[in-house]
C-alpha atoms as a PDB file:
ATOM      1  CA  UNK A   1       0.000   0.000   0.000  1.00  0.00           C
ATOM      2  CA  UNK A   2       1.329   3.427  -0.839  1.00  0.00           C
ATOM      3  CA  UNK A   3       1.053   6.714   0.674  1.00  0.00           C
ATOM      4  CA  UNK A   4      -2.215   7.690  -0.928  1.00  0.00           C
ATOM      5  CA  UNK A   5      -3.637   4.247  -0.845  1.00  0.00           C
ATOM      6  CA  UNK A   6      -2.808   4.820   2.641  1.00  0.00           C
ATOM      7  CA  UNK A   7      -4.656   8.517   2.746  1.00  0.00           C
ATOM      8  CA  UNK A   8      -7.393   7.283   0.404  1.00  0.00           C
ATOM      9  CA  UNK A   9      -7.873   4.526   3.238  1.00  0.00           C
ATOM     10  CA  UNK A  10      -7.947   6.290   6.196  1.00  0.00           C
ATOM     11  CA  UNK A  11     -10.494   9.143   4.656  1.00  0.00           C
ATOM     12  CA  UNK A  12     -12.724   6.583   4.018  1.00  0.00           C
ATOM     13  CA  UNK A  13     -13.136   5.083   7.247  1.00  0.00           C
ATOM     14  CA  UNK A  14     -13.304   8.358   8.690  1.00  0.00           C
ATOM     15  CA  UNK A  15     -15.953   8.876   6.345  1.00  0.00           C
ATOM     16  CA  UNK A  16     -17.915   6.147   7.377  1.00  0.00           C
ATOM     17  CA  UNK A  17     -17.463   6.958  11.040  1.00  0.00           C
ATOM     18  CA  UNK A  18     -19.106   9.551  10.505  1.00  0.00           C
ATOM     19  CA  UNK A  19     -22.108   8.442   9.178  1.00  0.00           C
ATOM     20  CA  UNK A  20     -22.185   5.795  11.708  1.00  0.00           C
ATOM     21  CA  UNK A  21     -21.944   8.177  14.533  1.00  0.00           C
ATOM     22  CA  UNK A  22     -24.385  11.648  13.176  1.00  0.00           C
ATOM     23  CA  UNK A  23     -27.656  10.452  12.604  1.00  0.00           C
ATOM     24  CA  UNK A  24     -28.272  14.037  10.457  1.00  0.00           C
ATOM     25  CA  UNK A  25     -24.957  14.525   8.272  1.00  0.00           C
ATOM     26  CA  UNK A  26     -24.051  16.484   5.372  1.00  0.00           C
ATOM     27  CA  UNK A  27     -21.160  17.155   3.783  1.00  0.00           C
ATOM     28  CA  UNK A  28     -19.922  20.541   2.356  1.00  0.00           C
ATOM     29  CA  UNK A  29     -18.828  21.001  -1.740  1.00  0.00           C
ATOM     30  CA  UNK A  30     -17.566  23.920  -2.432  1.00  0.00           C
ATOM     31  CA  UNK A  31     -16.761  22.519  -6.315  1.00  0.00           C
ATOM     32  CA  UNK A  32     -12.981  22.930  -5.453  1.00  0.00           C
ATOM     33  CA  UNK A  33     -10.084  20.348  -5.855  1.00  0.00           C
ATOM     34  CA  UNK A  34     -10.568  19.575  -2.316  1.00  0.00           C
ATOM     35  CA  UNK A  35     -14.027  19.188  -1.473  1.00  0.00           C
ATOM     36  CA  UNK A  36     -14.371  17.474  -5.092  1.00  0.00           C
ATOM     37  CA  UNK A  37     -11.901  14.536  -4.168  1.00  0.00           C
ATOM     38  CA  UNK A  38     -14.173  14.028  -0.637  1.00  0.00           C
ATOM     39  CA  UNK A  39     -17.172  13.914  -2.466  1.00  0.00           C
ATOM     40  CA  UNK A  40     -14.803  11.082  -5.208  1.00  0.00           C
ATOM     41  CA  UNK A  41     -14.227   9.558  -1.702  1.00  0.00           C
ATOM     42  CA  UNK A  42     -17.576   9.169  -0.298  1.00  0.00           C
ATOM     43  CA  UNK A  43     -18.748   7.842  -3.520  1.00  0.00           C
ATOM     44  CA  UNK A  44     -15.827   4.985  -3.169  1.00  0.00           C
ATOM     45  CA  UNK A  45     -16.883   4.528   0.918  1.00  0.00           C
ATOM     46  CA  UNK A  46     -20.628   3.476  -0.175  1.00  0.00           C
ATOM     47  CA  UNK A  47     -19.541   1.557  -3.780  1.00  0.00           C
ATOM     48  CA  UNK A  48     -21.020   4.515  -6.196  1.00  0.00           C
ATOM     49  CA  UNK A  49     -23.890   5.841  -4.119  1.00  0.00           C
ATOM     50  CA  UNK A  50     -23.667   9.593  -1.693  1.00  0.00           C
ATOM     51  CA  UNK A  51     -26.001   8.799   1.269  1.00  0.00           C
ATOM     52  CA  UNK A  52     -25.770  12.158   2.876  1.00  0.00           C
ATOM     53  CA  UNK A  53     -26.793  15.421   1.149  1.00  0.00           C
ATOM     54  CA  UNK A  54     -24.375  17.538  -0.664  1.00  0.00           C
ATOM     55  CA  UNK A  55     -24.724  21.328   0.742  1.00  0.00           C
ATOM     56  CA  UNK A  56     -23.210  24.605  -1.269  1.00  0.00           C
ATOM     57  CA  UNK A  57     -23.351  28.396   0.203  1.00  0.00           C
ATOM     58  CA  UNK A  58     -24.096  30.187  -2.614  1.00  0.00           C
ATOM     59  CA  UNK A  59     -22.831  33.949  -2.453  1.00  0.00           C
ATOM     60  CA  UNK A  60     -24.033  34.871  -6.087  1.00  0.00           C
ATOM     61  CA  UNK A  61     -20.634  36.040  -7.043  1.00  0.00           C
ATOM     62  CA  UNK A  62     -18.958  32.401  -7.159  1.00  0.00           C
ATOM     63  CA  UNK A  63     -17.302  32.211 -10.984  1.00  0.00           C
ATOM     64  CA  UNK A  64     -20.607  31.144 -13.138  1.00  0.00           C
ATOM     65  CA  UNK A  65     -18.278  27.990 -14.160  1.00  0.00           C
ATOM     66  CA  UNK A  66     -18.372  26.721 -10.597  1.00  0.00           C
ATOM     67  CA  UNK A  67     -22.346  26.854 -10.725  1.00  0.00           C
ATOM     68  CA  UNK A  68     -22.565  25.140 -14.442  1.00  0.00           C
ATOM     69  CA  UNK A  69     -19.983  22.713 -12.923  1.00  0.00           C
ATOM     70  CA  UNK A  70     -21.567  21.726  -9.648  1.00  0.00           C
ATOM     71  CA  UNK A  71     -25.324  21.193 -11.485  1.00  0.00           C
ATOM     72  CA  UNK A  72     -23.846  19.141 -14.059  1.00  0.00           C
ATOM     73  CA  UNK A  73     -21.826  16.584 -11.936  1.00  0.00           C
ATOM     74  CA  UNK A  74     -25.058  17.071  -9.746  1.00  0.00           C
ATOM     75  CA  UNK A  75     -26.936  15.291 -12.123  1.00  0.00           C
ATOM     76  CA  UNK A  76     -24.873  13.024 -13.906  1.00  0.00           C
ATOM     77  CA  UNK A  77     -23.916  11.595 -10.470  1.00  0.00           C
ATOM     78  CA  UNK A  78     -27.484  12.122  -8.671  1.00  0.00           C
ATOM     79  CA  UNK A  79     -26.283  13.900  -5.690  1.00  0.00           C
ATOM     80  CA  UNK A  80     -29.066  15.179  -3.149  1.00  0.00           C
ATOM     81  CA  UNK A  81     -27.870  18.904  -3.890  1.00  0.00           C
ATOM     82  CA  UNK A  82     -28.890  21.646  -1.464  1.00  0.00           C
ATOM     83  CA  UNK A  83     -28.062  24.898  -1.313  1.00  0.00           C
ATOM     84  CA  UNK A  84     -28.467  27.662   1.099  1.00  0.00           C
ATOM     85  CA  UNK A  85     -27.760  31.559   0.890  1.00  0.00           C
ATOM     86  CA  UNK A  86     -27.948  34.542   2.717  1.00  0.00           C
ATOM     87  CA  UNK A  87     -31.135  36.050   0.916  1.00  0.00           C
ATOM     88  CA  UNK A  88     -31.505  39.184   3.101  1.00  0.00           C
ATOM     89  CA  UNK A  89     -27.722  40.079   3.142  1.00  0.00           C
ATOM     90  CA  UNK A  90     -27.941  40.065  -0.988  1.00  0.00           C
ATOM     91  CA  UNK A  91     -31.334  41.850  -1.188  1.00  0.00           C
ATOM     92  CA  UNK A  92     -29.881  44.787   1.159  1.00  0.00           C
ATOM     93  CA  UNK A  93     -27.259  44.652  -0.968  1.00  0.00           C
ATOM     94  CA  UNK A  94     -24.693  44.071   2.203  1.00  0.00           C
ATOM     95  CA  UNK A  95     -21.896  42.655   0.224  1.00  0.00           C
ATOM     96  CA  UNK A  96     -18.403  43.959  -0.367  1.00  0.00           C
ATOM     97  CA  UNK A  97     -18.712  43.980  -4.432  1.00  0.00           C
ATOM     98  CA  UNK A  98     -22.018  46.422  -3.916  1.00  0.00           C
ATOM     99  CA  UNK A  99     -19.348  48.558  -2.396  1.00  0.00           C
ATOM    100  CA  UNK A 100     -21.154  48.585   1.140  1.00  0.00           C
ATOM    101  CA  UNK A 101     -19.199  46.659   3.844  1.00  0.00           C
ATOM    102  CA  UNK A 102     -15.944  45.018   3.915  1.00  0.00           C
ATOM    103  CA  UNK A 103     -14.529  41.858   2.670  1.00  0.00           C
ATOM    104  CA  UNK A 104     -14.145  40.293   6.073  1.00  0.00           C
ATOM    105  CA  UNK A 105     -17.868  41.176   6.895  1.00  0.00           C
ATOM    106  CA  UNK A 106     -18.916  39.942   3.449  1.00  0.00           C
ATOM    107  CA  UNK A 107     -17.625  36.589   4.278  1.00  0.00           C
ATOM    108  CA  UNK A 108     -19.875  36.386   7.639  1.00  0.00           C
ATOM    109  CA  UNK A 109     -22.173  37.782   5.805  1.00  0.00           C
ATOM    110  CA  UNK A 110     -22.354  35.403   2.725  1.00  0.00           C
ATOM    111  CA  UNK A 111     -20.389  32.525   3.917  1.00  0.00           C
ATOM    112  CA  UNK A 112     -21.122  32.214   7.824  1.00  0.00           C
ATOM    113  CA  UNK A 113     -24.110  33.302   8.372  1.00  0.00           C
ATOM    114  CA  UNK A 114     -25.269  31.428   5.564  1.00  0.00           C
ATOM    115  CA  UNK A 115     -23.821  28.451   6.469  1.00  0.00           C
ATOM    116  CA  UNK A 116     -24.689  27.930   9.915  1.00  0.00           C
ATOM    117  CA  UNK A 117     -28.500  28.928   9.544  1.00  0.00           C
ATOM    118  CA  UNK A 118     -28.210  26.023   6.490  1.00  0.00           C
ATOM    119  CA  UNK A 119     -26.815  23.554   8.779  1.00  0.00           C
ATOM    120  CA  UNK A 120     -29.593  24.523  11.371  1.00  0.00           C
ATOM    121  CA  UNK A 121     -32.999  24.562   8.971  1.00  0.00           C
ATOM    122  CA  UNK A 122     -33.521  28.289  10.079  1.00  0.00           C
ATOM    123  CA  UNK A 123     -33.367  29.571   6.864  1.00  0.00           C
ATOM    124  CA  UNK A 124     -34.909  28.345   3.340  1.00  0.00           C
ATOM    125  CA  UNK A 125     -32.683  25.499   1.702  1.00  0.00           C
ATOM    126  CA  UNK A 126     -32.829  24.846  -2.135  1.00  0.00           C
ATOM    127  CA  UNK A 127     -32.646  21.157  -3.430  1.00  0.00           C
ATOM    128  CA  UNK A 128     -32.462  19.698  -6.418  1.00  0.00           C
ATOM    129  CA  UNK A 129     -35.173  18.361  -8.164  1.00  0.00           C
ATOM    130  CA  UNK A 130     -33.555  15.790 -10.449  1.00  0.00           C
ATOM    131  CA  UNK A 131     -36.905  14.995 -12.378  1.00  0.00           C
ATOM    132  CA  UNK A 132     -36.847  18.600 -13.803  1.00  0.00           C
ATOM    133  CA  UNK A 133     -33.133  19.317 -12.870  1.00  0.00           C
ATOM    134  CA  UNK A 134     -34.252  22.647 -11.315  1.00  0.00           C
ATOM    135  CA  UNK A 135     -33.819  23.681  -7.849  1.00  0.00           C
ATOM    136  CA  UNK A 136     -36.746  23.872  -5.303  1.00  0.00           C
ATOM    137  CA  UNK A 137     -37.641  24.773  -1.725  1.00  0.00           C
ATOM    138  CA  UNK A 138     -36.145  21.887   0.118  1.00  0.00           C
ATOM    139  CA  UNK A 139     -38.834  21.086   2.973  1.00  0.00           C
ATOM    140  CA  UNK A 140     -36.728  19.356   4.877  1.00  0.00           C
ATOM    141  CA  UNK A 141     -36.025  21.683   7.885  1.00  0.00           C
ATOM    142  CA  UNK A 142     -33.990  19.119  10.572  1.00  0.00           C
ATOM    143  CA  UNK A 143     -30.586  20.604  11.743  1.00  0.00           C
ATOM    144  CA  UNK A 144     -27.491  19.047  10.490  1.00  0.00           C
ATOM    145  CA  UNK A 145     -25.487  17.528  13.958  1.00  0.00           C
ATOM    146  CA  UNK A 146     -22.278  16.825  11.613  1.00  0.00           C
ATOM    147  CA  UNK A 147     -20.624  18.194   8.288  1.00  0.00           C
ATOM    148  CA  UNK A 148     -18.244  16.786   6.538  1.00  0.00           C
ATOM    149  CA  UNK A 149     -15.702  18.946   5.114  1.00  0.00           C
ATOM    150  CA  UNK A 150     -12.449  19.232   3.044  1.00  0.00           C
ATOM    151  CA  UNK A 151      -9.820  20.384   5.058  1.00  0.00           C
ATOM    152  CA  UNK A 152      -6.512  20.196   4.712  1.00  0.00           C
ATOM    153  CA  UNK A 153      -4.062  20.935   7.913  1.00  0.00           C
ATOM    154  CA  UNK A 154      -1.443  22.489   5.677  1.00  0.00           C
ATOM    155  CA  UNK A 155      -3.862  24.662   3.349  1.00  0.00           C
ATOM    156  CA  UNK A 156      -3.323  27.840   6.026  1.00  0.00           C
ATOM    157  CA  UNK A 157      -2.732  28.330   9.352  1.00  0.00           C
ATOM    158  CA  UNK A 158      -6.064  28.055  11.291  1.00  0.00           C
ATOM    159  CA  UNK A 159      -7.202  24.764   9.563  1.00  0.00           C
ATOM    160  CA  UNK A 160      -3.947  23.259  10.801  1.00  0.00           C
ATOM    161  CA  UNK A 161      -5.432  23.256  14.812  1.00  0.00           C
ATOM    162  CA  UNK A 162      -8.350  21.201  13.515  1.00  0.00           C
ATOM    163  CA  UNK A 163      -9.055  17.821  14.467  1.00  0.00           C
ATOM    164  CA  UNK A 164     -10.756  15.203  12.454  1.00  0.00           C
ATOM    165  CA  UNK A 165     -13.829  15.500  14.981  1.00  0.00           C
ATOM    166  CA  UNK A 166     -13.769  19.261  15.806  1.00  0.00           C
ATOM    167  CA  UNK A 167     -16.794  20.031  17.951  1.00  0.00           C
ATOM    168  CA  UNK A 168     -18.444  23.556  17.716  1.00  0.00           C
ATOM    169  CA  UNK A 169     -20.730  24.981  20.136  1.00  0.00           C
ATOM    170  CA  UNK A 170     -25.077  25.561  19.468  1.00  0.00           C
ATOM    171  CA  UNK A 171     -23.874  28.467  17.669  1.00  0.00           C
ATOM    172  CA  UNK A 172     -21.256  26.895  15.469  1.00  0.00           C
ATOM    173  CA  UNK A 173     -18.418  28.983  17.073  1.00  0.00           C
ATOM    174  CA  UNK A 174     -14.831  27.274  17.432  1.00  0.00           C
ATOM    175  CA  UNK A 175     -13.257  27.368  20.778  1.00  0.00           C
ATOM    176  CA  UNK A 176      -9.323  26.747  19.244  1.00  0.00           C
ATOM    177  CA  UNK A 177      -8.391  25.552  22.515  1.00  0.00           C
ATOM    178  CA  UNK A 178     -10.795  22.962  23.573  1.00  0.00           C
ATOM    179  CA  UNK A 179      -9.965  20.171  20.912  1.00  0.00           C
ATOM    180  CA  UNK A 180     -10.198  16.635  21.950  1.00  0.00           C
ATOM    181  CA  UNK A 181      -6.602  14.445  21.657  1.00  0.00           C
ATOM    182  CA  UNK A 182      -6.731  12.598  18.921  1.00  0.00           C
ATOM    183  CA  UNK A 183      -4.323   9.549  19.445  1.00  0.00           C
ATOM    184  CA  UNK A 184      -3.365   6.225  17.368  1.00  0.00           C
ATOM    185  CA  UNK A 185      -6.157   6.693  15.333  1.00  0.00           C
ATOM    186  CA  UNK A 186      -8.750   6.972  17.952  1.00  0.00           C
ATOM    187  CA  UNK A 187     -11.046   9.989  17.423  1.00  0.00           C
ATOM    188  CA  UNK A 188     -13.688  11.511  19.971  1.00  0.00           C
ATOM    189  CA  UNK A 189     -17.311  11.097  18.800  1.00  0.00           C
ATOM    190  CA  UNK A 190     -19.419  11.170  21.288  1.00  0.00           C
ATOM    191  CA  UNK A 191     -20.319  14.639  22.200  1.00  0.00           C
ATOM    192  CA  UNK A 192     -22.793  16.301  24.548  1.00  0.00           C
ATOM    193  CA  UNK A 193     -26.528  17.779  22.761  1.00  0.00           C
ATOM    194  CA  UNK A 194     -26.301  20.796  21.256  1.00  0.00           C
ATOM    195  CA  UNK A 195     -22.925  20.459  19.835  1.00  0.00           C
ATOM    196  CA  UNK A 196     -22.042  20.591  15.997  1.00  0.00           C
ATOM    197  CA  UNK A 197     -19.320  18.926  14.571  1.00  0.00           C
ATOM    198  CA  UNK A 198     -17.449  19.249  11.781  1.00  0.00           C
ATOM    199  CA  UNK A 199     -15.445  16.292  10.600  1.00  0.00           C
ATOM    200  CA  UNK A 200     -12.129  16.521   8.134  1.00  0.00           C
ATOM    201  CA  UNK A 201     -11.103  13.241   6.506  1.00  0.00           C
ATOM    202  CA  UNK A 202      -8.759  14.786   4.315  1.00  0.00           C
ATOM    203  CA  UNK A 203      -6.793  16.610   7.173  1.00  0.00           C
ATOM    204  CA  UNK A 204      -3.388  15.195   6.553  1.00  0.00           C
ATOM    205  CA  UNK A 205      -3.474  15.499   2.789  1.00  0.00           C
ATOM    206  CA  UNK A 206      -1.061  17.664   1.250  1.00  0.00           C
ATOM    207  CA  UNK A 207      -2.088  20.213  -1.969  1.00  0.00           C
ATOM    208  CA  UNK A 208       0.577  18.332  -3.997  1.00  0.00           C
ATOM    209  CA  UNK A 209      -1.150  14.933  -2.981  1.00  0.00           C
ATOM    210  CA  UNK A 210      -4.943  15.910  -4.019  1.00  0.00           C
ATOM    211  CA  UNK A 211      -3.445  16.262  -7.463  1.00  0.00           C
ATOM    212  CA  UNK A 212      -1.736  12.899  -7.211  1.00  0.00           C
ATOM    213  CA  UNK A 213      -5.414  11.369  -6.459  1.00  0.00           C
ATOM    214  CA  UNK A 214      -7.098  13.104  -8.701  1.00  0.00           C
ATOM    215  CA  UNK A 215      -4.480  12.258 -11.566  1.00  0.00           C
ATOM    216  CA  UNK A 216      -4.343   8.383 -10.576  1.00  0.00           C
ATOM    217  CA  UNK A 217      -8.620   8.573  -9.979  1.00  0.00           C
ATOM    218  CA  UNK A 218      -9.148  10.583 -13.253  1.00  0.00           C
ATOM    219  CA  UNK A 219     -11.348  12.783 -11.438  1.00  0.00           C
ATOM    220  CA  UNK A 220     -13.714  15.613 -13.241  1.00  0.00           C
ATOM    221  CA  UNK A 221     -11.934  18.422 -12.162  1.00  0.00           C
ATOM    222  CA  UNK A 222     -13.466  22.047 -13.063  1.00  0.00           C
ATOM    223  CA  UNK A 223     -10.944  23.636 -15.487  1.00  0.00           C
ATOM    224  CA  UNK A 224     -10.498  26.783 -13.867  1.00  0.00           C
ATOM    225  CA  UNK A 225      -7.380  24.903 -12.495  1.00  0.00           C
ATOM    226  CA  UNK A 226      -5.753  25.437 -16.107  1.00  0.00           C
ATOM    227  CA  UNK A 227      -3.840  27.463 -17.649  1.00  0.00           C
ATOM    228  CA  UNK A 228      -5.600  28.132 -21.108  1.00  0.00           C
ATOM    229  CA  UNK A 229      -3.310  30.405 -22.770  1.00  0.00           C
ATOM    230  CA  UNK A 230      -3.101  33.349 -20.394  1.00  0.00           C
ATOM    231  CA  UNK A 231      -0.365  32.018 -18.304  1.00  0.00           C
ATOM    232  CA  UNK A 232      -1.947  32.154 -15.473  1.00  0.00           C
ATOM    233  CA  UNK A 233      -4.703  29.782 -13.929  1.00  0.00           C
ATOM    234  CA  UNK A 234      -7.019  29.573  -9.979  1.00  0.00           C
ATOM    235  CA  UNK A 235      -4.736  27.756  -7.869  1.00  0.00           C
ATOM    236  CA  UNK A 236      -7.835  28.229  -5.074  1.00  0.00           C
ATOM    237  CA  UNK A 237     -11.474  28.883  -5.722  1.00  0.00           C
ATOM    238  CA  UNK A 238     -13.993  31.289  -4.183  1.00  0.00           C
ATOM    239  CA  UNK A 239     -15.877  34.395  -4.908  1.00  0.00           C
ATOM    240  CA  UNK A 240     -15.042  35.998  -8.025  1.00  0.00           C
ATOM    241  CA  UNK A 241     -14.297  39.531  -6.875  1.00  0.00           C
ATOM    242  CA  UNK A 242     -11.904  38.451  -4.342  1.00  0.00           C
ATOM    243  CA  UNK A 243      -9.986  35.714  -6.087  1.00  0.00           C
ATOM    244  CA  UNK A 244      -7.130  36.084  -8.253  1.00  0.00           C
ATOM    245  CA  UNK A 245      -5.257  33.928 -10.443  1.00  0.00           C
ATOM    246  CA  UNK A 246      -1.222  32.699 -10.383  1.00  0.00           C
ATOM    247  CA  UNK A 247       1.363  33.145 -12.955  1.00  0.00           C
ATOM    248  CA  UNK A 248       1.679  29.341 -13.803  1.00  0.00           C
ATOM    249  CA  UNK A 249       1.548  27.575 -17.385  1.00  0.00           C
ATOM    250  CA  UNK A 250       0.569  24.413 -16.383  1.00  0.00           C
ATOM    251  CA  UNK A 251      -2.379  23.186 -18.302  1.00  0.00           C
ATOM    252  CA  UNK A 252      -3.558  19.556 -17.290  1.00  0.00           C
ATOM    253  CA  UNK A 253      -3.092  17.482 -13.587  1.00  0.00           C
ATOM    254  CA  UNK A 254       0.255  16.308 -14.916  1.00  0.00           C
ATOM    255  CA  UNK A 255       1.511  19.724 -15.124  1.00  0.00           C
ATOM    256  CA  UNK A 256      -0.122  21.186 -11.775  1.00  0.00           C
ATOM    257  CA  UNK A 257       1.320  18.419 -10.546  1.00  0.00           C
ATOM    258  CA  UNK A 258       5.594  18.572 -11.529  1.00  0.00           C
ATOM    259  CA  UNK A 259       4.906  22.508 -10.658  1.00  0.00           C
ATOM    260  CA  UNK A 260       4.348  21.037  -6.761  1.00  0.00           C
ATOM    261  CA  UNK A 261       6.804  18.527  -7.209  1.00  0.00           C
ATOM    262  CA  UNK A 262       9.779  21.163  -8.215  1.00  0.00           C
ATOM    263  CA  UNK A 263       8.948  23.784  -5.789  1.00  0.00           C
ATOM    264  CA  UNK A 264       7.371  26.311  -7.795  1.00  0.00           C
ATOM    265  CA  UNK A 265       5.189  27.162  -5.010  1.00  0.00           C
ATOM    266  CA  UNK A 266       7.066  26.584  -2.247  1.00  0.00           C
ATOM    267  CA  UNK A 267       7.227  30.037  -0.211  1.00  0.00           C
ATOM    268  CA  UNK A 268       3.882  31.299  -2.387  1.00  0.00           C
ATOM    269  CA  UNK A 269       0.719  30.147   0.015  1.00  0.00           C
ATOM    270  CA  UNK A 270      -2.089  28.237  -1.726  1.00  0.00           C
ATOM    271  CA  UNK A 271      -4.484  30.725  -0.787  1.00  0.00           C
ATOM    272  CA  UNK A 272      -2.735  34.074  -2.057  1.00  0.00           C
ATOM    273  CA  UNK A 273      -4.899  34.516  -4.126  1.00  0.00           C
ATOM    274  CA  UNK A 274      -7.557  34.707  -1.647  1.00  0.00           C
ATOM    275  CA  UNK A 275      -7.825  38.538  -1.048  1.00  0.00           C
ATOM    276  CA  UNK A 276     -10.063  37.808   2.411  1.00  0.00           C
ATOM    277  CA  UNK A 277      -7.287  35.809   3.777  1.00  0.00           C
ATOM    278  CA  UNK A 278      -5.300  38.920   3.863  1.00  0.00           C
ATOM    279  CA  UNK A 279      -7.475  41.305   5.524  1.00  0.00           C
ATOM    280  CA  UNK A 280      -7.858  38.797   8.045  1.00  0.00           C
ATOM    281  CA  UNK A 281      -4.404  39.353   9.065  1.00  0.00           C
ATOM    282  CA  UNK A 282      -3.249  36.957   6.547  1.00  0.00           C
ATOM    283  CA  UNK A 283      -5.286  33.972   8.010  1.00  0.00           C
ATOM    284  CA  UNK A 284      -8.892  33.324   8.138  1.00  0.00           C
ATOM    285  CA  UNK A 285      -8.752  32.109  12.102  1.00  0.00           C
ATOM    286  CA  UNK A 286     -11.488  35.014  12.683  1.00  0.00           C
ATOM    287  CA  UNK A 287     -13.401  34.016  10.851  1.00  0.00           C
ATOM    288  CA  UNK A 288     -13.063  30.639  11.161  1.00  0.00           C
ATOM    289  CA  UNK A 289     -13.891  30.172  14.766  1.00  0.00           C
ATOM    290  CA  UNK A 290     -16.856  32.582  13.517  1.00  0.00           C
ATOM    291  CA  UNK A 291     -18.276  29.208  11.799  1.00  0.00           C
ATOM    292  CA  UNK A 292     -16.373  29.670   8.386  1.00  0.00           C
ATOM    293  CA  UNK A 293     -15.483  26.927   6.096  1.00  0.00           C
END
């Protein structure tokens, strides 16, 4: 077994865990390189089939490809697609590309807010209905108790405190400093009511190793990852007006993948492109323990 047999292995049962443990789970899909290879996982941890719904926060200003992307693999895999959003913030036009509030306060805003009133059924959630392929109201209303989601430890500084089984409180705040041990492979999952917890099989992947898997699984991989002739390509997705691009030429997985493997990035962070990440002191631990992704 190699080293991302081994990875692939251990996500998996951490995976299932989960849905052993959470009798209302959901897992987060953001339509990035990360949060596409859980999804490839979960679909490998119950032989083709996604048990739990799939949930995006939609902030309207996500690159249109990510959208086309997500409904498309939405269909042709039939994943129980939700989405939730922060309808009130976007009618008041409360949003940093309206010119109105920060970017920090746009993310709570669009991203936190929204996402913990999704998790909890407070606020209208969209599903898709695959007979028509349109989304409608979901009806559904119970609170998620778990989430699955696609950190990685060494992505930035914050995510790197997480544990596997990373309780929040009622509110979906982190408290950073009250993190179960996680030793030898045994992992805290038995928490006391009210708490939320978010669980991270993919914690001790590596950027250069999600583009080994997803090379070696052929995974559909949104091509906003390539370069297509401007020399530059996303090396991290998110909102359009506060994402840019990287100087790079490579064009396919192979590519992405020898630029890792000789160091091109090496004292670049994955997530300079991000422009939240540095308003939030060059992290995003505010807004993390906040309840962001």
């Amino acid at each position: 077994m190699d080293h991302l047999e081994r990875l692939e292995a251990q996500s998996i049962y951490i995976i299932r865990e989960a849905y052993r443990e959470f009798k209302s789970l959901a897992m987060l899909w953001s339509i990035g390189k990360d949060s596409t290879v859980l999804l490839w996982l979960a679909r490998k941890a119950f032989f083709g089939h996604v048990p739990m719904p799939l949930i995006h926060i939609d902030t309207h200003f996500k690159i249109p490809a990510m959208i086309e992307h997500r409904d498309e693999l939405a269909r042709k895999w039939k994943l129980n697609m939700i989405y939730g959003e922060n309808s009130k913030a976007l009618e008041n036009r409360q949003t940093f590309p309206d010119g109105n509030i920060d970017r920090i306060t746009c993310c709570k805003n669009l991203k936190s807010e929204a996402l913990k009133h999704t998790l909890s059924g407070e606020w209208t959630r969209f599903r898709m209905d695959h007979a028509t392929g349109e989304y409608v109201q979901d009806r559904n209303r119970e609170p998620y108790t778990g989430v699955i989601v696609g950190v990685r430890a060494d992505e930035e500084g914050s995510r790197s405190k997480e544990r596997y089984f990373s309780p929040r409180d009622k509110e979906n705040d982190w408290d950073v400093g009250d993190q179960p041990p996680e030793f030898w492979n045994q992992y805290k999952t038995d928490f006391a009511p009210g708490t939320h917890v978010r669980v991270h099989p993919l914690l001790d992947w590596t950027e250069l190793n999600i583009w080994e898997y997803i090379g070696r699984e052929k995974i559909p991989i949104i091509d906003l990852y390539f370069n297509t002739g401007s020399g530059k390509r996303y090396r991290s997705l998110g909102c359009g007006p506060c994402t840019q691009q990287v100087d790079s030429d490579a064009a396919n997985v192979d590519e992405i993948i020898e630029e890792l493997r000789t160091g091109k990035f090496t004292n670049i962070a994955e997530r300079s492109g991000r422009a939240q990440d540095k308003e939030d002191g060059g992290g995003l631990e505010t807004l993390r323990r906040d309840g962001y992704m």
